[in-house]
C-alpha atoms as a PDB file:
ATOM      1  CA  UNK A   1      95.714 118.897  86.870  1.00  0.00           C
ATOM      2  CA  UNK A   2      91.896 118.250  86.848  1.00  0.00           C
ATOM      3  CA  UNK A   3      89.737 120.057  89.680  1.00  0.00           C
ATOM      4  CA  UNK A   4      87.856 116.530  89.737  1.00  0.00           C
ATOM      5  CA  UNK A   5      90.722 115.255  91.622  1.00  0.00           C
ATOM      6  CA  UNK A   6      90.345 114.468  95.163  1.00  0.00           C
ATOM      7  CA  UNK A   7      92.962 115.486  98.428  1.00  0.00           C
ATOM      8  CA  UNK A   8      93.545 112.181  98.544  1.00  0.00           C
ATOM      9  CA  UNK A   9      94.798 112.002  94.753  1.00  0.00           C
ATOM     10  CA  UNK A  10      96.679 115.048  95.800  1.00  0.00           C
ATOM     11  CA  UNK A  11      98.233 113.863  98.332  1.00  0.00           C
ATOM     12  CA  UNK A  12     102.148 112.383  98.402  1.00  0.00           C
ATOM     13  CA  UNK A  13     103.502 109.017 100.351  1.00  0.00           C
ATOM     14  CA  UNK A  14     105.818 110.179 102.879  1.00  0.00           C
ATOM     15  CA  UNK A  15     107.842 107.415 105.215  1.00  0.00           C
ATOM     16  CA  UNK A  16     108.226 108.292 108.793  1.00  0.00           C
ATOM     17  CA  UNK A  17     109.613 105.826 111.344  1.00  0.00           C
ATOM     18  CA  UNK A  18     107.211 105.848 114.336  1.00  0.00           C
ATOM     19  CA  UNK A  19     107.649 104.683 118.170  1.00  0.00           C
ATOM     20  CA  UNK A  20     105.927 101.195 118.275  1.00  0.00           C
ATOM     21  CA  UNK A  21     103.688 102.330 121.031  1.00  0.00           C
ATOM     22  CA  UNK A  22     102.839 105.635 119.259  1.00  0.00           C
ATOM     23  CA  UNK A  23     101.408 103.662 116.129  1.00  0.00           C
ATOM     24  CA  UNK A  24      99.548 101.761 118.385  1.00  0.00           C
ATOM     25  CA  UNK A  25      98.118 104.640 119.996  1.00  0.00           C
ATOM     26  CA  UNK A  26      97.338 106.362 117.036  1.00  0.00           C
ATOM     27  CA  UNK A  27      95.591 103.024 115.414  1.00  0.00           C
ATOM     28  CA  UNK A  28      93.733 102.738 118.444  1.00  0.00           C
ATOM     29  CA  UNK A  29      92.472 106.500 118.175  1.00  0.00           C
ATOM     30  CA  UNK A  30      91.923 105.784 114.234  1.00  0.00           C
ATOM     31  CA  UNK A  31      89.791 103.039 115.044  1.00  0.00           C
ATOM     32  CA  UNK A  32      87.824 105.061 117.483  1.00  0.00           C
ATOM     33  CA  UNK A  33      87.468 108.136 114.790  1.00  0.00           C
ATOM     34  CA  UNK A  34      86.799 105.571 112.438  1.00  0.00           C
ATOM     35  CA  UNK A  35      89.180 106.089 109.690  1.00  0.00           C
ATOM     36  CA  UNK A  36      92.819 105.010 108.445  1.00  0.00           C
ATOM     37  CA  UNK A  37      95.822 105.855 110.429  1.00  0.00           C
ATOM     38  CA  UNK A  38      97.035 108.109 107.586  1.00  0.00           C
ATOM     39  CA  UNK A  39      93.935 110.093 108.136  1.00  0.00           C
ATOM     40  CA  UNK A  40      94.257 110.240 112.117  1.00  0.00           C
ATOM     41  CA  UNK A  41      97.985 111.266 111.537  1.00  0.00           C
ATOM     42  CA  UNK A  42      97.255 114.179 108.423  1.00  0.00           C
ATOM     43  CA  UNK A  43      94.201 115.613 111.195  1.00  0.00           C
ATOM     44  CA  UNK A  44      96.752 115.503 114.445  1.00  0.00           C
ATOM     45  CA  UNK A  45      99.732 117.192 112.086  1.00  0.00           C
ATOM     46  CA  UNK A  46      97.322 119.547 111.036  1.00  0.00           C
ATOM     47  CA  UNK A  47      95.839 120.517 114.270  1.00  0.00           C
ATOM     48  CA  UNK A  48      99.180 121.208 115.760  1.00  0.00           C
ATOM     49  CA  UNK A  49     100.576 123.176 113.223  1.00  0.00           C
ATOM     50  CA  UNK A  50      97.385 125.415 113.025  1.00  0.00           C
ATOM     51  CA  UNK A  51      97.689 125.782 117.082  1.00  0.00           C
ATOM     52  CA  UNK A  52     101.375 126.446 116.658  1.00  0.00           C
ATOM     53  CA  UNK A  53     100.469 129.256 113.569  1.00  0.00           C
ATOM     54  CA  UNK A  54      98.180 130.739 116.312  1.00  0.00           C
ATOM     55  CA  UNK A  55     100.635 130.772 118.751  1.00  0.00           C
ATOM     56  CA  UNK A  56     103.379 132.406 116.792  1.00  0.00           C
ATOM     57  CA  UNK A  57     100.577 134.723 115.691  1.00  0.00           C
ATOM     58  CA  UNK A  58      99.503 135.922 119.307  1.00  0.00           C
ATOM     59  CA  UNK A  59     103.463 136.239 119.276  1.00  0.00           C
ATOM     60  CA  UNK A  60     103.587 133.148 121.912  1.00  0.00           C
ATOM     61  CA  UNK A  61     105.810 130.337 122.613  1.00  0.00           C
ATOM     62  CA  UNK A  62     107.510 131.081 119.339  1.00  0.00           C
ATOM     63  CA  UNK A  63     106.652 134.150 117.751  1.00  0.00           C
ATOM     64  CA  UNK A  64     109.781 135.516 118.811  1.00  0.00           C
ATOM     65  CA  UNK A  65     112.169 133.048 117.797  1.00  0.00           C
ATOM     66  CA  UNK A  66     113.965 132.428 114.505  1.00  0.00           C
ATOM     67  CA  UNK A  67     113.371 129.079 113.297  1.00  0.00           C
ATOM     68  CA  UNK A  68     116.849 127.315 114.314  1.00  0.00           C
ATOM     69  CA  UNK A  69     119.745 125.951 111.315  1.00  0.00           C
ATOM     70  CA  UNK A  70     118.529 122.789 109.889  1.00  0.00           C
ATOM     71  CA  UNK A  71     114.534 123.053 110.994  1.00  0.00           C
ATOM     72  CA  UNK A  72     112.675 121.462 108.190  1.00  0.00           C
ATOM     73  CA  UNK A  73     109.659 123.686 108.990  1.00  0.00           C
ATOM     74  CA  UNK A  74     111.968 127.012 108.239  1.00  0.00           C
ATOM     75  CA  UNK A  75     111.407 126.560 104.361  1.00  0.00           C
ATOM     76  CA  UNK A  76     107.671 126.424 104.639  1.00  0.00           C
ATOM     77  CA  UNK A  77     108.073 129.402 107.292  1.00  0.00           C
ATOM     78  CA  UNK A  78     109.689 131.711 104.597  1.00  0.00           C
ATOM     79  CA  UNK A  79     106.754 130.903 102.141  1.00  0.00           C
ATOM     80  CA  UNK A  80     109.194 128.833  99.877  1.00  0.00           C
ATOM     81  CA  UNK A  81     107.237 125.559 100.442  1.00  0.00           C
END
């Protein structure tokens, strides 16, 4: 892989089915930001995964709970994603 390519080239479609009113809300808030509504969703996921790191960190809300059977985040928790 070249190290000319861009995040964006990086990057890999996903689907996710969204609330009709959330989509709306979150082109509204793209439009406002001024960029695409991929880009408002990638910083919002972001964001709240970083918060939630630092909460688990501070050993908050979740630092002291085991990620429950089925959680798609408990691969990437173990380091295997």
């Amino acid at each position: 892989m070249s190290e000319a390519m861009t995040e964006r080239q990086l990057q890999q479609p996903t689907s996710v089915r969204l609330p009709a009113d959330m989509k709306r809300d979150l082109r509204i808030m793209a439009a406002i930001h001024e960029q695409t509504l991929s880009d408002e969703i990638v910083i919002r996921l972001r964001r709240s995964l970083s918060e939630e790191k630092q909460q688990e960190a501070a050993g908050g809300e979740f630092g002291d709970q085991a990620p429950a059977a089925g959680n798609e985040n408990a691969a990437f928790e173990r380091g295997a994603v």
